[in-house]
Protein backbone atom coordinates (compact mmCIF):
# COMPACT_ATOMS: atom_id res chain seq x y z
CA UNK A 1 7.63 10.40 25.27
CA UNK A 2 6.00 12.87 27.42
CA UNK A 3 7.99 16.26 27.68
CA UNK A 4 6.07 19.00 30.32
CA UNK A 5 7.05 22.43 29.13
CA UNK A 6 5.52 26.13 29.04
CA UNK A 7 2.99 26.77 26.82
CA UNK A 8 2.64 30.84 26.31
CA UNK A 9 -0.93 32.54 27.30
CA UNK A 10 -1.92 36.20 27.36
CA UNK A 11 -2.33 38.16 30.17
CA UNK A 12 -4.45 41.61 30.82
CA UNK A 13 -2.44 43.84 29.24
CA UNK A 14 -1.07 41.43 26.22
CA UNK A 15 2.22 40.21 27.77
CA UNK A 16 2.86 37.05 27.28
CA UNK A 17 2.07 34.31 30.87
CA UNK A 18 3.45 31.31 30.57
CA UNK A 19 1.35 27.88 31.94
CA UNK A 20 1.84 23.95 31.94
CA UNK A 21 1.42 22.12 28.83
CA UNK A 22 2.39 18.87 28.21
CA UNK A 23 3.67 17.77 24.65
CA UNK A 24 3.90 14.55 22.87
CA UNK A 25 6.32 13.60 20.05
CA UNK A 26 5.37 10.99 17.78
CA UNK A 27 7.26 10.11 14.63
CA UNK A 28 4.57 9.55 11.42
CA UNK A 29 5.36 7.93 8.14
CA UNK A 30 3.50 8.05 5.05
CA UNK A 31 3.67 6.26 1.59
CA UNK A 32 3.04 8.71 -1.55
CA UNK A 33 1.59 6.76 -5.27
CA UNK A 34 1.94 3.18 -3.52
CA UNK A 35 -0.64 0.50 -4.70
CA UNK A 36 -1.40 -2.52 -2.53
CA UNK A 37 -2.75 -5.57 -3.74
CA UNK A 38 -5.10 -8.13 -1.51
CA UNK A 39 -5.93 -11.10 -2.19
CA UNK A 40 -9.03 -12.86 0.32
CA UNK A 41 -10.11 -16.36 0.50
CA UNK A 42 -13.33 -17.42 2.62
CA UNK A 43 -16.71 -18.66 1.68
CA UNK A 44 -18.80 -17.23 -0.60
CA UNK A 45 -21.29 -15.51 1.59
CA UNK A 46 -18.49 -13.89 3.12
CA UNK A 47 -16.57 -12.67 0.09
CA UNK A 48 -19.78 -11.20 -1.50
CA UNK A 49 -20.80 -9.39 2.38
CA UNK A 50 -17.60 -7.67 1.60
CA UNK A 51 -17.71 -7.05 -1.62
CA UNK A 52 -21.02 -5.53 -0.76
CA UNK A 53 -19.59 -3.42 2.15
CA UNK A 54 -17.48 -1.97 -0.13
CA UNK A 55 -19.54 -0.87 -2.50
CA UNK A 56 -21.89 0.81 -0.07
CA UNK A 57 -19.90 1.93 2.53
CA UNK A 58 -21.74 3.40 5.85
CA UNK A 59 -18.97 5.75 6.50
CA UNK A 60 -16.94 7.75 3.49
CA UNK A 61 -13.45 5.34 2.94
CA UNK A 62 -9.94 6.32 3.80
CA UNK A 63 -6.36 4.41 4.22
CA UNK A 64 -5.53 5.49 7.40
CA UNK A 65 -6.71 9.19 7.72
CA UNK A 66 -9.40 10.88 6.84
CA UNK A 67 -8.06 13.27 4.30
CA UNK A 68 -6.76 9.76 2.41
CA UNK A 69 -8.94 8.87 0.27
CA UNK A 70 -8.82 5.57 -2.12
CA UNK A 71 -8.20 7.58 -5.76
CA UNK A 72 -8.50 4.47 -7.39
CA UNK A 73 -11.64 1.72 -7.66
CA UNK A 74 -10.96 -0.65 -4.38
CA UNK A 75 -11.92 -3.87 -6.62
CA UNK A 76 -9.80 -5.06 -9.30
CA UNK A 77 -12.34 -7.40 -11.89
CA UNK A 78 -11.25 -10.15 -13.42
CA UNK A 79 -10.76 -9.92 -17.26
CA UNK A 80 -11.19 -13.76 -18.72
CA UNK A 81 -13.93 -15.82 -18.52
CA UNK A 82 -11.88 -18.58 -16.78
CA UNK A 83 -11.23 -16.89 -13.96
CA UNK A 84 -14.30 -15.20 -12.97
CA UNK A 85 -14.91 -12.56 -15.67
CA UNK A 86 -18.69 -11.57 -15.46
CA UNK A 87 -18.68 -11.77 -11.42
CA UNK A 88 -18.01 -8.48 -10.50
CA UNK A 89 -14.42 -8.49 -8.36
CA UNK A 90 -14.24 -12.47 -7.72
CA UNK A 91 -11.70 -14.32 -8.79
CA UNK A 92 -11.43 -18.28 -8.81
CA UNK A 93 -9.06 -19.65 -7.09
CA UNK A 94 -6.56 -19.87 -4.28
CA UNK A 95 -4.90 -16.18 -3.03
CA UNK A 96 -1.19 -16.90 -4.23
CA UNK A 97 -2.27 -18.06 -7.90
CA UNK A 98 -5.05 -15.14 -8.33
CA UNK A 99 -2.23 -12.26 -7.17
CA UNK A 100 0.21 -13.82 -10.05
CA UNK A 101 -2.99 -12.93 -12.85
CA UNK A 102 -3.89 -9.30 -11.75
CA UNK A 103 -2.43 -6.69 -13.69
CA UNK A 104 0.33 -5.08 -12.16
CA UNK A 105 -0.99 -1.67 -10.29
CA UNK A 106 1.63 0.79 -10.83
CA UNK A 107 0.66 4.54 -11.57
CA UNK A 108 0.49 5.66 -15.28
CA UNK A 109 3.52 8.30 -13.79
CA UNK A 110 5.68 4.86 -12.93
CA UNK A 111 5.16 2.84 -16.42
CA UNK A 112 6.20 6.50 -18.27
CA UNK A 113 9.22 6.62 -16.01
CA UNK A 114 9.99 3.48 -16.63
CA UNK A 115 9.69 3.46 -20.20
CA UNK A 116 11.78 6.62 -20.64
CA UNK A 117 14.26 5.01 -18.65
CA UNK A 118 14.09 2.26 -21.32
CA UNK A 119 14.13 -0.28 -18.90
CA UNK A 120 12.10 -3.13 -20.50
CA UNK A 121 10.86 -6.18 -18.70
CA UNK A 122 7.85 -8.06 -19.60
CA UNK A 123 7.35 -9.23 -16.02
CA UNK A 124 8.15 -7.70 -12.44
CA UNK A 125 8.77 -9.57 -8.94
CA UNK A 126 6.59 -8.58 -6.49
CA UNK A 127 6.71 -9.22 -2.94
CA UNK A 128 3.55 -11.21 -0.79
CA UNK A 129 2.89 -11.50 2.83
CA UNK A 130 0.71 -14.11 3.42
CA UNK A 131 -1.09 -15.35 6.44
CA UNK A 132 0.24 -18.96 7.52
CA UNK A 133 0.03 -21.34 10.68
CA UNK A 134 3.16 -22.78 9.58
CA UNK A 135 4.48 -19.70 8.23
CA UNK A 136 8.77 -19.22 9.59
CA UNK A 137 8.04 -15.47 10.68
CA UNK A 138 6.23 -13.18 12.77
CA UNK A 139 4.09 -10.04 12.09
CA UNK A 140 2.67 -8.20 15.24
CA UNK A 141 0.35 -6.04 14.07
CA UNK A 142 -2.83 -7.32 15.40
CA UNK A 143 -4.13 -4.73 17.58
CA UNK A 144 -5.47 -6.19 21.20
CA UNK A 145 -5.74 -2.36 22.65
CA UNK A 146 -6.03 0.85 21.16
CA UNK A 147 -5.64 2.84 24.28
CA UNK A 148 -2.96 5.08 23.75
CA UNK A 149 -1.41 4.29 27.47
CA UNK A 150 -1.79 0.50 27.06
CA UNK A 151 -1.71 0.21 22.72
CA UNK A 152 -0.71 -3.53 22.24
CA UNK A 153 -0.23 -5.54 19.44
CA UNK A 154 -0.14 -9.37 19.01
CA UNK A 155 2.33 -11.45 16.88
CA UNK A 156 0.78 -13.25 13.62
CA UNK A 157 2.27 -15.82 12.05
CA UNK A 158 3.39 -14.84 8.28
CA UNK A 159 5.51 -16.43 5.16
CA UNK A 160 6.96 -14.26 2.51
CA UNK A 161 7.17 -14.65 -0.86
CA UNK A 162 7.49 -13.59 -4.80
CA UNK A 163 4.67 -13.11 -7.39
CA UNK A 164 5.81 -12.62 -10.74
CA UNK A 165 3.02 -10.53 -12.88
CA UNK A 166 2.93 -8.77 -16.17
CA UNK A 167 4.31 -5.03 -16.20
CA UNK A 168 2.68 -2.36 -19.06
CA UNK A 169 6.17 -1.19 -19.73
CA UNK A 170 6.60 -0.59 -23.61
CA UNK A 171 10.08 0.58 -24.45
CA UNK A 172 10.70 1.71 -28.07
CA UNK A 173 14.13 1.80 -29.06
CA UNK A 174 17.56 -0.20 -27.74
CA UNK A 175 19.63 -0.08 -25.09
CA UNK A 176 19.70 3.05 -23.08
CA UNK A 177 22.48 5.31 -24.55
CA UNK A 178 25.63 5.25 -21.78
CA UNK A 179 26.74 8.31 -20.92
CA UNK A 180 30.55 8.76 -21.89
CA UNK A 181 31.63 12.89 -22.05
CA UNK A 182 35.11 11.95 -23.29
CA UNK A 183 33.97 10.69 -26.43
CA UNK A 184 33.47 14.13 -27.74
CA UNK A 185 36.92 14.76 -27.54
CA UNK A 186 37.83 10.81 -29.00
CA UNK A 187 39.11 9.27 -26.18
């Protein structure tokens, strides 16, 4: 949206002249503490070219802005031999079954929340977008112009899913206690 108002300048003698400026109001949204999880399947030379490219970047990383910076490592390493232990950051195996063995990714903050809540669970649903031919819905976020004027995106075709993985939630203690105030009085 493109709104032409005043914008205020100064004139000789410090009063205020006003002159054209044209604003633009754009709507921004930002995730705070979210982890995301990707899972990439392609030949070897390619995988290790990336894995590469991330180690050594040309440019300093960020996710999305410059002032974003990744604060935690960008390759999560297997941890058993029978899955790739001992190659640094690949996995064997096919995307959907490698995202169901890697550790779940929430911030130390989120398992201590969770475990003062007392809310034990031993495993945690997690949602997957995954790119499919035959998938039965659309994403269109593949950019074809990043002209701001003529910024166009094409439709991808998706399917949705569920990985269940392992949480690090450890709750000591039952139930949480329910909060009744009448039972003071011995109602």
């Amino acid at each position: 949206m493109e709104v032409r108002g005043k914008k205020a300048g100064k004139a000789a003698k410090g009063a205020q002249k006003p002159t054209a400026k044209f604003t633009h109001v754009t709507e921004r949204y930002y995730l705070q503490d979210a982890a995301f999880v990707v899972a990439l399947h392609g030949s070897a030379v390619l995988l290790w070219s990336l894995l590469e490219a991330l180690a050594r970047p040309a440019f300093p990383l960020s996710l999305g802005r410059r002032a974003c910076v990744p604060t935690q490592p960008l390759v999560v390493r297997p941890t058993d031999g029978e899955h790739g232990a001992g190659q640094p950051g690949l996995w064997k195996g096919d995307p959907l079954s490698v995202l169901k063995l890697v550790p779940w990714q929430a911030s130390a903050e989120r398992v201590r929340s969770l475990e003062r809540q007392r809310v034990a669970s031993e495993m945690i649903d997690l949602p997957v977008t995954i790119d499919d031919p035959a998938g039965d819905d659309r994403a269109a976020d593949l950019p074809l112009s990043f002209d701001p004027p003529r910024r166009s995106f094409m439709e991808r075709p998706i399917r949705r899913t569920w990985v269940s993985v392992q949480t690090l939630v450890r709750c000591s203690g039952g139930p949480p206690a329910v909060h009744d105030p009448f039972s003071l009085l011995g109602w």
